[in-house]
C-alpha atoms as a PDB file:
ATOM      1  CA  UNK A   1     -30.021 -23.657 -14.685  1.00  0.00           C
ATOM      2  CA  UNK A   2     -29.321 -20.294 -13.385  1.00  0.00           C
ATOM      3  CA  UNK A   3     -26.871 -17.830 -14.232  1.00  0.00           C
ATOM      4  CA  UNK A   4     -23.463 -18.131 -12.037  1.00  0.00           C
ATOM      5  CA  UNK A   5     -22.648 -14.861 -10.055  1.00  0.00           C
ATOM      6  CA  UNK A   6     -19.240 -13.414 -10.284  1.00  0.00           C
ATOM      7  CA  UNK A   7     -17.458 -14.323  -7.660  1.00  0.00           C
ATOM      8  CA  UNK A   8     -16.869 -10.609  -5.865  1.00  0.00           C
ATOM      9  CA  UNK A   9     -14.516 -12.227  -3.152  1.00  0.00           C
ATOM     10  CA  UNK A  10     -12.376 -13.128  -6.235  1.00  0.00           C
ATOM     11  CA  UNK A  11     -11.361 -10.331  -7.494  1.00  0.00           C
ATOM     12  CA  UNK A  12     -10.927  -8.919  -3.533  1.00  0.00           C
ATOM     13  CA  UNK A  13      -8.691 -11.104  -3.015  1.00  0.00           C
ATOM     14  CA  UNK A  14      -6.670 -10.789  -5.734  1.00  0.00           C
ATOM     15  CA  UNK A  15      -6.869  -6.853  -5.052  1.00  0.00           C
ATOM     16  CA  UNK A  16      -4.957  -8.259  -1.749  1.00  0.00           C
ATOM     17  CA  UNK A  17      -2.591  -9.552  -3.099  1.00  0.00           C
ATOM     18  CA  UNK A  18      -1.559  -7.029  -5.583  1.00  0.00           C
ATOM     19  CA  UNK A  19      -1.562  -4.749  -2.677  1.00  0.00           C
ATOM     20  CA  UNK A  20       0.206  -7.061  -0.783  1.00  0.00           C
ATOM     21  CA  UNK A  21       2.531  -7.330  -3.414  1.00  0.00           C
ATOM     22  CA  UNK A  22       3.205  -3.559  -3.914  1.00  0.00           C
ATOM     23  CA  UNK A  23       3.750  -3.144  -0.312  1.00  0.00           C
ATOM     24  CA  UNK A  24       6.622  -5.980  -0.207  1.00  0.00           C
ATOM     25  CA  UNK A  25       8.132  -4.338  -3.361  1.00  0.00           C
ATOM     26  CA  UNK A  26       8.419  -0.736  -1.855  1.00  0.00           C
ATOM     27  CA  UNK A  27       9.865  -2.808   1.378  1.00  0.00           C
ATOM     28  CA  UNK A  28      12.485  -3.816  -0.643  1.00  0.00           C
ATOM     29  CA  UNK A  29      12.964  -1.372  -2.148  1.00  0.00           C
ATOM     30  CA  UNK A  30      14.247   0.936   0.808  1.00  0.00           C
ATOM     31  CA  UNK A  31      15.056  -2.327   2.970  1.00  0.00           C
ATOM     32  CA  UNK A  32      19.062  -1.430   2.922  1.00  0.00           C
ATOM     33  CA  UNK A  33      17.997   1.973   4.304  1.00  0.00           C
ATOM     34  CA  UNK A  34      16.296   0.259   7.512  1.00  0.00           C
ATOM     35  CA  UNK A  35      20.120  -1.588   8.246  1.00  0.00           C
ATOM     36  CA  UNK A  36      21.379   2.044   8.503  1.00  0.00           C
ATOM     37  CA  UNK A  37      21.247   4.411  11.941  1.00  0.00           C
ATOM     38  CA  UNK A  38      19.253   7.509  10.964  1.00  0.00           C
ATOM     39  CA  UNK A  39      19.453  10.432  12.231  1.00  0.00           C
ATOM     40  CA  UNK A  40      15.474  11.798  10.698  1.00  0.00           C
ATOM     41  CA  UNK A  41      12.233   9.163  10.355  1.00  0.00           C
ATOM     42  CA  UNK A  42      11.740   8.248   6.759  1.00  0.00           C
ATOM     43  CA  UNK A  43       8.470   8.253   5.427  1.00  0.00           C
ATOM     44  CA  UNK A  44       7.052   6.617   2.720  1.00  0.00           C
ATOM     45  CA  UNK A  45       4.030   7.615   1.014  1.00  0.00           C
ATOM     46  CA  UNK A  46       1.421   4.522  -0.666  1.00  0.00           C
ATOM     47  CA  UNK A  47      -1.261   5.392  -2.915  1.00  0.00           C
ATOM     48  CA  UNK A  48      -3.967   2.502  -3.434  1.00  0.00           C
ATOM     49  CA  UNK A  49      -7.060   2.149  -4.565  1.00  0.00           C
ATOM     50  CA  UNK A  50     -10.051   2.624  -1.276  1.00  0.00           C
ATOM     51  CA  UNK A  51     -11.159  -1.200  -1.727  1.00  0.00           C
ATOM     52  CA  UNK A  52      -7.738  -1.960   0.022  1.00  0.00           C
ATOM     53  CA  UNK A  53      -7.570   0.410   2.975  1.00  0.00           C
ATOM     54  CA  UNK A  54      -7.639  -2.829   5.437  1.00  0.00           C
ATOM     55  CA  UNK A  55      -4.960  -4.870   3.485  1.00  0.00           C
ATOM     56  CA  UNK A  56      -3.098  -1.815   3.443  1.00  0.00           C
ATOM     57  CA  UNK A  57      -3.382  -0.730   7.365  1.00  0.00           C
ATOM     58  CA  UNK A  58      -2.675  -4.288   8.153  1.00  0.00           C
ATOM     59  CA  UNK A  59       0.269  -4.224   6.448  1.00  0.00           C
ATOM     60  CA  UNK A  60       1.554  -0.936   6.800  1.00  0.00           C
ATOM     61  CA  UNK A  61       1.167  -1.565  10.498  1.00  0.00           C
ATOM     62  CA  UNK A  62       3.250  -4.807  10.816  1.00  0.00           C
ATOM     63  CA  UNK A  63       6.022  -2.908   8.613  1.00  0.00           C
ATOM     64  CA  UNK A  64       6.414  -0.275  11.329  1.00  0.00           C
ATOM     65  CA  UNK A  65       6.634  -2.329  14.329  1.00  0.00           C
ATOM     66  CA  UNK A  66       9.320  -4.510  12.016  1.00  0.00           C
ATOM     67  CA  UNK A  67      11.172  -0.667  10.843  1.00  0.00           C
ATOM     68  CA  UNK A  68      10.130   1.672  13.674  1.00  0.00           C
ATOM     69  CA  UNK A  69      12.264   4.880  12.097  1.00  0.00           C
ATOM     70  CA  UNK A  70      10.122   4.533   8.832  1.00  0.00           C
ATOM     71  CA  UNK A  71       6.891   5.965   8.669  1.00  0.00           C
ATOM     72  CA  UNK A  72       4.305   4.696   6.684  1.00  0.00           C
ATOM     73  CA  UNK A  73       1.413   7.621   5.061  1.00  0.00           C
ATOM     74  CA  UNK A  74      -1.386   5.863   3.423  1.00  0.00           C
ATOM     75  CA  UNK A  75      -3.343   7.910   0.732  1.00  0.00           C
ATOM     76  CA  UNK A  76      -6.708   6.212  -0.388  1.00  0.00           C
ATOM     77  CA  UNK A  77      -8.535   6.595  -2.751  1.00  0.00           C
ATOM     78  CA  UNK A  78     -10.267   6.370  -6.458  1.00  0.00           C
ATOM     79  CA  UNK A  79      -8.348   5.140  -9.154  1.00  0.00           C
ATOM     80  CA  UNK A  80      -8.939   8.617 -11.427  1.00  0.00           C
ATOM     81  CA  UNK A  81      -8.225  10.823  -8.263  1.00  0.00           C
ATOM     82  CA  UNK A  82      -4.959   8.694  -7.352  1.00  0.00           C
ATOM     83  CA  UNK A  83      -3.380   9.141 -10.580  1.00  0.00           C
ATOM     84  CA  UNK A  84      -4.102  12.588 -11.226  1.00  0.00           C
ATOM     85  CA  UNK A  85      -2.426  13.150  -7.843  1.00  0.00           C
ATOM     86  CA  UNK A  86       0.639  10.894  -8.702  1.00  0.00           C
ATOM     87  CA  UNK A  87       0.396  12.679 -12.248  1.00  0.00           C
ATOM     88  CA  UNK A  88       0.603  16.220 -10.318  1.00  0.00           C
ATOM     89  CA  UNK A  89       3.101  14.721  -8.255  1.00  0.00           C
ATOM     90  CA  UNK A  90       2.449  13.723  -5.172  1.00  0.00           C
ATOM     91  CA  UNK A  91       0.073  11.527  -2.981  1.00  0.00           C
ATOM     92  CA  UNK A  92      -1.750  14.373  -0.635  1.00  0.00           C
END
């Protein structure tokens, strides 16, 4: 009998859905602010890990047809390199 293979779509898609869930949460998070007339854009700024660069474009993009004065800025990258930059603090 051979050796079973982890199951790399797996753990992708449960990267998904912890993005997926970290997008909804910073939605809700500034939801009451979308109710609101602005008079300047908003924009938000997401760090996440590179393996979820589609998930997050996907997303990010169907948020800002939804909430058209809130701008979305995506920052990908490695784990290390995103939390030194959140640790510095920021997300450039």
């Amino acid at each position: 009998m051979a050796a079973q293979q982890p199951n790399r779509n797996h753990r992708s898609t449960g990267e998904l859905r912890v993005g997926a869930v970290c997008l909804l949460m910073v939605c809700l998070v500034f939801a009451p602010a979308c109710t609101v007339a602005q008079a300047d854009p908003v924009e938000i700024t997401i760090s996440a890990a590179s393996s979820l660069t589609d998930a997050f474009e996907a997303l990010s993009a169907r948020f800002t047809e939804i909430h058209p004065t809130i701008r979305i800025r995506l920052n990908f990258g490695g784990s290390n390199h995103l939390q030194r930059q959140i640790e510095a603090g920021g997300g450039h």
